[in-house]
N, C-alpha and C. Protein backbone atom coordinates (compact mmCIF):
# COMPACT_ATOMS: atom_id res chain seq x y z
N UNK A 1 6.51 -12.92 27.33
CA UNK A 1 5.91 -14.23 27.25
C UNK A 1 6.48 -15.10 28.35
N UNK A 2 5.78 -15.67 29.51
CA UNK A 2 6.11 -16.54 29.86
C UNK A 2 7.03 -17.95 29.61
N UNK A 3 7.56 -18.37 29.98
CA UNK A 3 8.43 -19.61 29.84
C UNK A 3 7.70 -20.84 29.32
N UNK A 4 6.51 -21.12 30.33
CA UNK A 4 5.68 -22.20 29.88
C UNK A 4 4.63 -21.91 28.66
N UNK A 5 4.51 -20.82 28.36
CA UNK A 5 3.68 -20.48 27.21
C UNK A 5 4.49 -20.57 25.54
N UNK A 6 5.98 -20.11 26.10
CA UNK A 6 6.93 -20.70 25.07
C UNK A 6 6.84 -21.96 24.88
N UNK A 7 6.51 -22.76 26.04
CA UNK A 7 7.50 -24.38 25.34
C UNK A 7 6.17 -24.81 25.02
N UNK A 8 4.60 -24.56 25.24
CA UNK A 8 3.42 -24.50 24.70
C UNK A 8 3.77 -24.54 22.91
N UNK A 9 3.74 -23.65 23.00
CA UNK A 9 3.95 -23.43 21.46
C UNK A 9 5.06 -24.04 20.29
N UNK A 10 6.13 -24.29 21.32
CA UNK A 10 7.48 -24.98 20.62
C UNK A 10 6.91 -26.65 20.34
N UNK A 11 6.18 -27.10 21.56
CA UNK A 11 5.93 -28.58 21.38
C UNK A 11 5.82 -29.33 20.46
N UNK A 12 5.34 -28.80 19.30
CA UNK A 12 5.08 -29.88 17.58
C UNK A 12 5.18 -28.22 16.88
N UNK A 13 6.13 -29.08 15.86
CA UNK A 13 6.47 -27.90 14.77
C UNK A 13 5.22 -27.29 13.98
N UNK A 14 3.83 -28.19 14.36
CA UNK A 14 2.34 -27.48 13.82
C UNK A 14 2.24 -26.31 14.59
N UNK A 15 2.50 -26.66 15.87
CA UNK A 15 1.76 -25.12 16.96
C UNK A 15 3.01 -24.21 16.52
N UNK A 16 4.54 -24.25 16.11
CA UNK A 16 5.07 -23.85 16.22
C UNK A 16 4.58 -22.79 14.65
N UNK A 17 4.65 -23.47 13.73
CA UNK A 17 4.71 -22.88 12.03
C UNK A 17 3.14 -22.05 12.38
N UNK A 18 1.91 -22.75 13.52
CA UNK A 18 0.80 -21.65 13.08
C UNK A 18 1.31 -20.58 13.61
N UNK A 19 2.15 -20.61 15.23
CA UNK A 19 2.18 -19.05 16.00
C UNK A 19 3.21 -18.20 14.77
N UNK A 20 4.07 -18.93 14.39
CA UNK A 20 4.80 -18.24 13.23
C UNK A 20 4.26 -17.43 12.05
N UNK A 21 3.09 -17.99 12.04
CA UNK A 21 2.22 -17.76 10.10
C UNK A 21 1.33 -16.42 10.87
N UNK A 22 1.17 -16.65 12.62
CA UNK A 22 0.01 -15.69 13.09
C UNK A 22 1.09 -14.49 13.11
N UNK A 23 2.23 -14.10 13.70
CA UNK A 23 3.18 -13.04 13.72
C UNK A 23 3.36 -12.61 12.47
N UNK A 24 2.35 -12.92 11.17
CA UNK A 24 3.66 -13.04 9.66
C UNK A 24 4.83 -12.86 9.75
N UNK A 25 5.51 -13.59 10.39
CA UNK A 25 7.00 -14.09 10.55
C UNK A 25 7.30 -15.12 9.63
N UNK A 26 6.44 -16.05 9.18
CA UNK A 26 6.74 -17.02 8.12
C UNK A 26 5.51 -16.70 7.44
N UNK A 27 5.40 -17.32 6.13
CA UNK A 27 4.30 -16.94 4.81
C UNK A 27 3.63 -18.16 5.19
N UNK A 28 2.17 -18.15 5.00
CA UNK A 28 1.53 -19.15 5.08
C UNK A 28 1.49 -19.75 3.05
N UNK A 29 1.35 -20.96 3.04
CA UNK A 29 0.44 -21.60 1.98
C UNK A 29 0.19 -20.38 0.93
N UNK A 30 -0.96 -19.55 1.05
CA UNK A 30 -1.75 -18.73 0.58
C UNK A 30 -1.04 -17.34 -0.16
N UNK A 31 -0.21 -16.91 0.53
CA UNK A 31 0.94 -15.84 -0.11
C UNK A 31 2.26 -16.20 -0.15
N UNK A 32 3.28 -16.95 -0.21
CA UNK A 32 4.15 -18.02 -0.20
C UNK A 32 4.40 -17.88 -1.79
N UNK A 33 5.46 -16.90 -2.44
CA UNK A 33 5.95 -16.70 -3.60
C UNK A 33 7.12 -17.93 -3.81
N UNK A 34 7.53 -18.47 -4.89
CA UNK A 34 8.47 -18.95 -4.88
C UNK A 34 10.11 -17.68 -5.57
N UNK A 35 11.17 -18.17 -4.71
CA UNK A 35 12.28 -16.87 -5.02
C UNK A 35 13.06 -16.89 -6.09
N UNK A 36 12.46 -18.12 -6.61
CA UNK A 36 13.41 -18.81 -8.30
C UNK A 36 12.28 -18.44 -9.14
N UNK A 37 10.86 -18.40 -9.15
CA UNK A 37 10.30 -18.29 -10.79
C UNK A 37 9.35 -17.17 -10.25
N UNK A 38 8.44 -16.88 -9.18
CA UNK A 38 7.48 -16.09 -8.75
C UNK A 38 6.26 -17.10 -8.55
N UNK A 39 6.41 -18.28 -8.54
CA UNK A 39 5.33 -18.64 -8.49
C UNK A 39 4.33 -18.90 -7.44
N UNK A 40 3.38 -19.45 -6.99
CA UNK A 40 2.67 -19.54 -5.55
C UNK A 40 3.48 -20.84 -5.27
N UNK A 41 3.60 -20.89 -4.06
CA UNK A 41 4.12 -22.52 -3.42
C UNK A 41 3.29 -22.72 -2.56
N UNK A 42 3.79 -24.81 -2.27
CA UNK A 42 2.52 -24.74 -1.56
C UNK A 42 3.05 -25.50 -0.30
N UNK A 43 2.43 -25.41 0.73
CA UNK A 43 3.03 -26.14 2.14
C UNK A 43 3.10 -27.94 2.37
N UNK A 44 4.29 -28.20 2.52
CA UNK A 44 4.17 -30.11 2.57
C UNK A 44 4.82 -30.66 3.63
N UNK A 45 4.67 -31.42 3.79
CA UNK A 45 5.12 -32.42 4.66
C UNK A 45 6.32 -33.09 4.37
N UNK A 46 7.59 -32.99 4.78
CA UNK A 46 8.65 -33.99 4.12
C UNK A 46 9.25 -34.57 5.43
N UNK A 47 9.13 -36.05 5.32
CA UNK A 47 10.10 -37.17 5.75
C UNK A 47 11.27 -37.02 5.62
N UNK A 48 12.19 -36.61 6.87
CA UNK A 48 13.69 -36.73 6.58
C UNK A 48 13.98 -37.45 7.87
N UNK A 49 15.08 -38.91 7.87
CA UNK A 49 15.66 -39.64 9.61
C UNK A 49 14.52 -39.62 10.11
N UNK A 50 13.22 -39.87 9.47
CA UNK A 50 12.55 -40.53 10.77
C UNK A 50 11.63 -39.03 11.28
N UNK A 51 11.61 -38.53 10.55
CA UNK A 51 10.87 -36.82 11.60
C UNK A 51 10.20 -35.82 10.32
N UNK A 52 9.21 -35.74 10.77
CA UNK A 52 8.58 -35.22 9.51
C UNK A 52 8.76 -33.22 9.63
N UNK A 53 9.11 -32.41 8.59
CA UNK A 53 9.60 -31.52 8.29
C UNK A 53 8.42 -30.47 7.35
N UNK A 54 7.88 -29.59 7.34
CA UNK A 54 7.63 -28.93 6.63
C UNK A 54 8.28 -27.70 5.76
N UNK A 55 7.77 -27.80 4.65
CA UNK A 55 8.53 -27.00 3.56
C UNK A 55 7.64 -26.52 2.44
N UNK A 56 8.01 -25.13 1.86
CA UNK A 56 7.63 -25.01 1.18
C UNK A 56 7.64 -25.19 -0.21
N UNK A 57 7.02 -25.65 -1.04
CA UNK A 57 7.22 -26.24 -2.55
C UNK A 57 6.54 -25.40 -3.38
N UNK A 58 7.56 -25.09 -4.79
CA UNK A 58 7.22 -24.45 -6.02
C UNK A 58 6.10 -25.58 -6.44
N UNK A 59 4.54 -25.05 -6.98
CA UNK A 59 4.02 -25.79 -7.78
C UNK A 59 3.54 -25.60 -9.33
N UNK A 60 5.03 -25.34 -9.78
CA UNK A 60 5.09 -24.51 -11.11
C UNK A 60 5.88 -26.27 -11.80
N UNK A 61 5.28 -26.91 -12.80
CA UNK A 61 6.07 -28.00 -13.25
C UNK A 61 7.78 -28.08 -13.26
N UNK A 62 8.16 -27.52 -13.69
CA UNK A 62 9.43 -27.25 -14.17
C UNK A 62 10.24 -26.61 -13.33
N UNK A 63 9.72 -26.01 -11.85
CA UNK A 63 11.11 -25.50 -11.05
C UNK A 63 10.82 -26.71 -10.25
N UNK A 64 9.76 -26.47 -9.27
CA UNK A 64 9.85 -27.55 -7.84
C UNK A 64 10.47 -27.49 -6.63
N UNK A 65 11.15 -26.12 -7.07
CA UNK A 65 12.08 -25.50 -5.86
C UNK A 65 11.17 -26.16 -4.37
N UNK A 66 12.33 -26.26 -2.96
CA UNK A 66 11.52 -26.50 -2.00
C UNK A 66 12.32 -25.24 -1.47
N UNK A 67 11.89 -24.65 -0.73
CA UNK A 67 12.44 -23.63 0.55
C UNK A 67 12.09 -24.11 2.25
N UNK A 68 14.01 -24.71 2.44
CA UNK A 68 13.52 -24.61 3.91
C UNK A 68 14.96 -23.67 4.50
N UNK A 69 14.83 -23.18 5.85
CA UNK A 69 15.66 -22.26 6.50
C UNK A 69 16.72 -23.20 7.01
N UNK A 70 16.85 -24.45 7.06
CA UNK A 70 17.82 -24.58 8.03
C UNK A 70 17.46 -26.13 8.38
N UNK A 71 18.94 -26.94 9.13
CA UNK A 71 18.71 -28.13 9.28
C UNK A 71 18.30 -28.42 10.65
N UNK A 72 17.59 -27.71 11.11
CA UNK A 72 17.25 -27.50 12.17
C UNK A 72 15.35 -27.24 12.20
N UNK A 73 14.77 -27.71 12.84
CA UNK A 73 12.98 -27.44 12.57
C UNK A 73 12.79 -25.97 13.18
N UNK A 74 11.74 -25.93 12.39
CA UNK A 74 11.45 -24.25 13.29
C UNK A 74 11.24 -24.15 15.22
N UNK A 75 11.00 -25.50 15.34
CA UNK A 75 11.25 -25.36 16.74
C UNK A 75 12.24 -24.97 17.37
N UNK A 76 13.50 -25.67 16.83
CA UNK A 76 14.67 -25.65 17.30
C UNK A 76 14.99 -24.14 17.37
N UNK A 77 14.61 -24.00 16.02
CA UNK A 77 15.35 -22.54 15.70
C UNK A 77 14.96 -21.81 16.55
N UNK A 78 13.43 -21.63 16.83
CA UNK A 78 12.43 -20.82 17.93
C UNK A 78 13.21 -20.86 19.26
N UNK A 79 13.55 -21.99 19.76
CA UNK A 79 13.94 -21.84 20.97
C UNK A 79 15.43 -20.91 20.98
N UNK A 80 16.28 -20.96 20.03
CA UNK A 80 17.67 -20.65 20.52
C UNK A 80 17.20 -19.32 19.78
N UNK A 81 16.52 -18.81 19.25
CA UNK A 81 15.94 -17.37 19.45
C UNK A 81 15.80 -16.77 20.70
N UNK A 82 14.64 -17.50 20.93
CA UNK A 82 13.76 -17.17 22.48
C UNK A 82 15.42 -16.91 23.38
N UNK A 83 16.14 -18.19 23.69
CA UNK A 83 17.34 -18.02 24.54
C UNK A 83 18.03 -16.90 24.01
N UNK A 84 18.13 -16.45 23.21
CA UNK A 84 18.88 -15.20 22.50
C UNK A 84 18.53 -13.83 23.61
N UNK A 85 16.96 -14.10 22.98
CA UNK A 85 16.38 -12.75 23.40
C UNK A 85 16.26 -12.40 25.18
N UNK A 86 16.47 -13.45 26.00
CA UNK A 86 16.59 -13.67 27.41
C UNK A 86 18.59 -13.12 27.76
N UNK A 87 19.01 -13.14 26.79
CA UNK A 87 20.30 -12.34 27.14
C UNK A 87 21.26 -13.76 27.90
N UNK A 88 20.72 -15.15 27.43
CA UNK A 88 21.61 -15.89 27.82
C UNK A 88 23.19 -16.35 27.07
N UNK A 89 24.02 -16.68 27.86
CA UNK A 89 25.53 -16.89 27.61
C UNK A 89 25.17 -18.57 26.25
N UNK A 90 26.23 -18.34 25.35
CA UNK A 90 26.33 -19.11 24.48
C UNK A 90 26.70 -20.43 25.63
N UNK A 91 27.37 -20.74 26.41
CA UNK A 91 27.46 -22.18 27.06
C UNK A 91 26.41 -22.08 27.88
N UNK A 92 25.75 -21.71 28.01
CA UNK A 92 24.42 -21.71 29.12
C UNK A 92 23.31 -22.89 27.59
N UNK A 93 22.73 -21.67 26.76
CA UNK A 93 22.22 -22.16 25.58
C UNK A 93 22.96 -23.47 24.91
N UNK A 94 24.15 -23.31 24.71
CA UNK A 94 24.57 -25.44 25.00
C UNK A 94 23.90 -26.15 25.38
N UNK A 95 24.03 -25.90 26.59
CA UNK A 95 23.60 -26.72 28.06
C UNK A 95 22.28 -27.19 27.94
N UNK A 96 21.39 -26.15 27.51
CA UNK A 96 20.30 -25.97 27.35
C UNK A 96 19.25 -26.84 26.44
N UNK A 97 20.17 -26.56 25.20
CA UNK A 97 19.51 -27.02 23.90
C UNK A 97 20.40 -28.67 23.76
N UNK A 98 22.04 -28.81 24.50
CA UNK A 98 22.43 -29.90 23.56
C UNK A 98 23.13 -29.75 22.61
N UNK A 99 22.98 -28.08 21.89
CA UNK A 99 23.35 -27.92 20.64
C UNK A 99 25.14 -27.89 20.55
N UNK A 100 25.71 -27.67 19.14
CA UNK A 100 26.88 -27.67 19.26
C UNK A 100 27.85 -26.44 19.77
N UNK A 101 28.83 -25.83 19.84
CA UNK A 101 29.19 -24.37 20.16
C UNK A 101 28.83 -23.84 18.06
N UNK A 102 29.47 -24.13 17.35
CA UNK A 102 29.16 -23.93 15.97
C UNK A 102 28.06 -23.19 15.93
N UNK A 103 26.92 -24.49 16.43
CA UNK A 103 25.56 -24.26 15.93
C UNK A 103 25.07 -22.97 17.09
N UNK A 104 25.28 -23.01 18.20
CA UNK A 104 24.73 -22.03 19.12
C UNK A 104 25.28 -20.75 18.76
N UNK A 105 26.91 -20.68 18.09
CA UNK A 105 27.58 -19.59 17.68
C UNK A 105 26.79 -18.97 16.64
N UNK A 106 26.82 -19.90 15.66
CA UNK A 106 25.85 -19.37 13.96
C UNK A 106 24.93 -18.87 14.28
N UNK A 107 23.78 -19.17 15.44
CA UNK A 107 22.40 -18.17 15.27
C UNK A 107 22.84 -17.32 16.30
N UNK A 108 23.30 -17.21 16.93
CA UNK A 108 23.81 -16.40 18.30
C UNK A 108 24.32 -15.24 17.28
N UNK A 109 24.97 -15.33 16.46
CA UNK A 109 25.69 -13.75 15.19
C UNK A 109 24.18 -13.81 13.97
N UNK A 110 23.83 -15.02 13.91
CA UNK A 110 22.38 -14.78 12.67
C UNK A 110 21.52 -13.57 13.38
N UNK A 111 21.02 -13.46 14.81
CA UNK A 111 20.29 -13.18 15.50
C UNK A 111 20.70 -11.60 15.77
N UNK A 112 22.32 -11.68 15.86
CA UNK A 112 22.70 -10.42 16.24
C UNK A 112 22.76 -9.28 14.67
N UNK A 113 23.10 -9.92 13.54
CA UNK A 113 23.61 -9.80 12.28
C UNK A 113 21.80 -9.20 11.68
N UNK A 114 20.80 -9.83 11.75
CA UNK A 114 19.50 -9.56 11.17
C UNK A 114 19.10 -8.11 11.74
N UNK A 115 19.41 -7.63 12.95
CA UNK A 115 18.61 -6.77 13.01
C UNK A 115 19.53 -5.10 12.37
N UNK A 116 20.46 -5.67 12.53
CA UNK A 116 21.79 -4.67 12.03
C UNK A 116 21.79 -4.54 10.32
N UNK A 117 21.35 -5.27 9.63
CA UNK A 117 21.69 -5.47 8.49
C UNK A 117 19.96 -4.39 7.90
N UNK A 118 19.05 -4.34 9.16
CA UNK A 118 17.77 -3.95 8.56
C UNK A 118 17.73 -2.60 8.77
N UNK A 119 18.76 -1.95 9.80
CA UNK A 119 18.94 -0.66 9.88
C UNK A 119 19.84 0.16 8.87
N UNK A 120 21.13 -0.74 7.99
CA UNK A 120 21.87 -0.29 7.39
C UNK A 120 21.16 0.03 6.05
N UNK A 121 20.06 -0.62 5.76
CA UNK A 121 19.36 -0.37 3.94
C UNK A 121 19.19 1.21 4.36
């Protein structure tokens, strides 16, 4: 994938969650189980500082569970993927994103840790 076709898609966490729902990499609305009761959930909009967030919500009365991945939008996350997969240096991806060493460290081993953990089952 090109560079500019990435940041295409990163631009609003909408283009970002559809290219996501098109890879089934994330569950759309429609098959979107909840992991506390089984129930269907459904996709929303949440206000957090000013920046609106999507998440998924139990619409079973009594749980309400929301499921989100991280305090970070799927954009964010997308990009320090993408930098992952380009074989760049954790202070490069700093530099890059802004982000903290912590935060660049945590998905930098999330990233390395997921694909290892799918060969060991």
């Amino acid at each position: 994938m090109l560079e500019k076709d990435f940041y295409s898609i990163i631009s609003s966490d909408e283009s970002t969650t559809n290219f996501l729902i098109s890879k089934n990499l994330v569950a759309n609305n429609e098959n979107a189980e909840c992991i506390k009761c089984g129930s269907a959930m459904n996709l929303y909009l949440r206000k957090e500082r000013g920046k609106e967030r999507r998440v998924l919500r139990c619409k079973r009365k009594g749980c309400q569970k929301t499921q989100s991945l991280s305090g970070l939008s799927l954009s964010q996350q997308l990009e320090l993927v993408f930098y992952w997969t380009q074989g760049l240096s954790n202070k490069t991806i700093m530099s890059l994103t802004g982000r903290s060493s912590n935060t660049v460290c945590d998905w930098m081993n999330l990233c390395r840790d997921i694909p290892l953990k799918m060969f060991e089952k």
